[in-house]
N, C-alpha and C. Protein backbone atom coordinates (compact mmCIF):
# COMPACT_ATOMS: atom_id res chain seq x y z
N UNK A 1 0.82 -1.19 0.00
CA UNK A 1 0.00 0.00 0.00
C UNK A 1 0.87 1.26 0.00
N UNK A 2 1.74 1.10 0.61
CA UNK A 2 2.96 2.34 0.83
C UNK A 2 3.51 3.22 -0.63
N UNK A 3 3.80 1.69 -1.37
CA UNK A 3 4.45 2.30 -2.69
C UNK A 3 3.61 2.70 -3.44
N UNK A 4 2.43 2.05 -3.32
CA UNK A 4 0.84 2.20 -4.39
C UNK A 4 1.06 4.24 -3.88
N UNK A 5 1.04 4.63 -2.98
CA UNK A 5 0.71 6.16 -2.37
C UNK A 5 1.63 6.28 -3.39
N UNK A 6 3.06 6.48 -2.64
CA UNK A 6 4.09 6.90 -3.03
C UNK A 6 4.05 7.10 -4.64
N UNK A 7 3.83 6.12 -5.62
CA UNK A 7 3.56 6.00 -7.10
C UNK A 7 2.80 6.99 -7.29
N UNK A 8 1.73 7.00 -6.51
CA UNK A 8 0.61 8.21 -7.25
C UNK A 8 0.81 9.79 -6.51
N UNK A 9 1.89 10.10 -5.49
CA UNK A 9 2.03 10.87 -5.72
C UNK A 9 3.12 11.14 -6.28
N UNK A 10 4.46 10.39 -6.49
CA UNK A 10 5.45 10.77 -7.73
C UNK A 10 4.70 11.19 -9.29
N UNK A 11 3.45 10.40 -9.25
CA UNK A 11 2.89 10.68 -10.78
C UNK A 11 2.15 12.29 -10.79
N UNK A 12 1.50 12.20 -9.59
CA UNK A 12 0.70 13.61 -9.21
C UNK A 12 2.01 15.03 -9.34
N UNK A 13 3.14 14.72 -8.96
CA UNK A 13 3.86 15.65 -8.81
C UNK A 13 4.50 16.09 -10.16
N UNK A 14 4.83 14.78 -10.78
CA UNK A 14 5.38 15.13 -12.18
C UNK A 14 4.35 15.48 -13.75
N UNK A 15 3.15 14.96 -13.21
CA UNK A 15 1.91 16.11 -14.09
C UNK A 15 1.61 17.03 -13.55
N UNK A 16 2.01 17.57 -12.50
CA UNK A 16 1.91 19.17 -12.00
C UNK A 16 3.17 19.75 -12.54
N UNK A 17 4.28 19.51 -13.00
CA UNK A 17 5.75 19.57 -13.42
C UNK A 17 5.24 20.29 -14.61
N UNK A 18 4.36 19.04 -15.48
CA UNK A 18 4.21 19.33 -16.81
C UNK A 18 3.56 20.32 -17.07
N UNK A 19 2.24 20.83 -16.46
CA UNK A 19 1.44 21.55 -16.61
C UNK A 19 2.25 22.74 -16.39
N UNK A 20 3.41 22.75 -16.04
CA UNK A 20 3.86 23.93 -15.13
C UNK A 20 3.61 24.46 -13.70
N UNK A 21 2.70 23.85 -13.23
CA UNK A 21 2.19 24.48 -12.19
C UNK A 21 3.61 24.45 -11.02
N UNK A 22 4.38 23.72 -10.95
CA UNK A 22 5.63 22.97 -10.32
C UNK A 22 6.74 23.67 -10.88
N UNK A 23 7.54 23.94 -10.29
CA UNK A 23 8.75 24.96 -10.81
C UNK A 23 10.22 24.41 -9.84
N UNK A 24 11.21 24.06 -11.03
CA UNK A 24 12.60 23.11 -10.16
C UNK A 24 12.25 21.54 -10.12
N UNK A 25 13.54 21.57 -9.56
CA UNK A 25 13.78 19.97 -9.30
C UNK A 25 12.90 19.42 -8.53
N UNK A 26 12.26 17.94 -9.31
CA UNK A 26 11.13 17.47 -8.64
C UNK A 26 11.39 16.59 -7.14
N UNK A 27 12.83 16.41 -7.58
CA UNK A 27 13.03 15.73 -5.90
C UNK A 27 13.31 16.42 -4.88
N UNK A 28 12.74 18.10 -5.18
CA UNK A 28 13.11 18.59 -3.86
C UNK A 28 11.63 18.68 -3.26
N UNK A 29 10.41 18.23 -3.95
CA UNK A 29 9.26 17.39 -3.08
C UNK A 29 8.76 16.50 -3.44
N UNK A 30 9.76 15.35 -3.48
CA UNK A 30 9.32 14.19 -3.24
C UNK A 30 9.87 13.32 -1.71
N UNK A 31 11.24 14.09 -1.56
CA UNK A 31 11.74 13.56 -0.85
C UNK A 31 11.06 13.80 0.78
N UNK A 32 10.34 14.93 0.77
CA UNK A 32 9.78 15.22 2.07
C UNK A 32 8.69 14.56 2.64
N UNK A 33 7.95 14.65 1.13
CA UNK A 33 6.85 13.90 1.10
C UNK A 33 7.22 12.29 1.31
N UNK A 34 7.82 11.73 0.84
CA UNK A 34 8.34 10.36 1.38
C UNK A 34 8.51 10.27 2.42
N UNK A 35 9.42 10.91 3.00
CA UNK A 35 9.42 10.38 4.52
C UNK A 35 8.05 11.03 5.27
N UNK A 36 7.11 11.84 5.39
CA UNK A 36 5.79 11.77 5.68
C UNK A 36 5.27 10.50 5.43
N UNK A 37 5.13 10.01 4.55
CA UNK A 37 4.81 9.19 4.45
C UNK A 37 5.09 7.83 4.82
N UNK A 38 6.33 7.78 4.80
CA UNK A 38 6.79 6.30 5.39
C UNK A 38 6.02 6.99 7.43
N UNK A 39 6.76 8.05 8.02
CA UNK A 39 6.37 8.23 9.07
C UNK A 39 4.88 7.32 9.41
N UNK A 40 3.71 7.76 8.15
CA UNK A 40 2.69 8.26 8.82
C UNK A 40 2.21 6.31 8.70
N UNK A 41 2.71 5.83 7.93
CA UNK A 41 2.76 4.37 7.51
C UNK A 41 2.90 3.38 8.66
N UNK A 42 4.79 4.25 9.23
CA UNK A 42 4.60 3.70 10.63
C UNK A 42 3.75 3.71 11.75
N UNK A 43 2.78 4.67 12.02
CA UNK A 43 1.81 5.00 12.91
C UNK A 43 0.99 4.41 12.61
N UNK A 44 -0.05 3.87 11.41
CA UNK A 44 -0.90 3.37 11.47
C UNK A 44 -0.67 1.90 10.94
N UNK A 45 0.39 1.54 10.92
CA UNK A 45 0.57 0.11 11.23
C UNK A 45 1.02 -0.54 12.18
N UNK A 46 1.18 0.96 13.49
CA UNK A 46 1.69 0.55 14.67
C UNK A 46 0.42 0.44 15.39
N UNK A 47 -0.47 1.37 15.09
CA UNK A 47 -2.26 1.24 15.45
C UNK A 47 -2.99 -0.24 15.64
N UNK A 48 -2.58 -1.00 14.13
CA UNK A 48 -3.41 -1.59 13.53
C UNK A 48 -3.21 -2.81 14.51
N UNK A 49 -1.75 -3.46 15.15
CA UNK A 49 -1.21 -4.28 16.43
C UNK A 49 -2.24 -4.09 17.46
């Protein structure tokens, strides 16, 4: 489920790229957003125990 996110928002970020709406290097938000995400991954699979 983690990577399924992760995929759709690498895809979300790089058709915002295209459109222009996104300006610079795309890994300077992806990478933040990843670890949010792994974080928030850990919490609710620490829940789910």
């Amino acid at each position: 489920m983690f990577i399924g996110i992760l995929l759709l928002v690498l895809g979300l970020l790089l058709l915002l790229r295209e459109m222009g709406l996104i300006h610079g290097d795309i890994w300077d938000y992806i990478w933040p957003i990843a670890l949010i995400a792994l974080g928030a991954s850990m919490i609710f699979n620490d829940r789910r125990k």
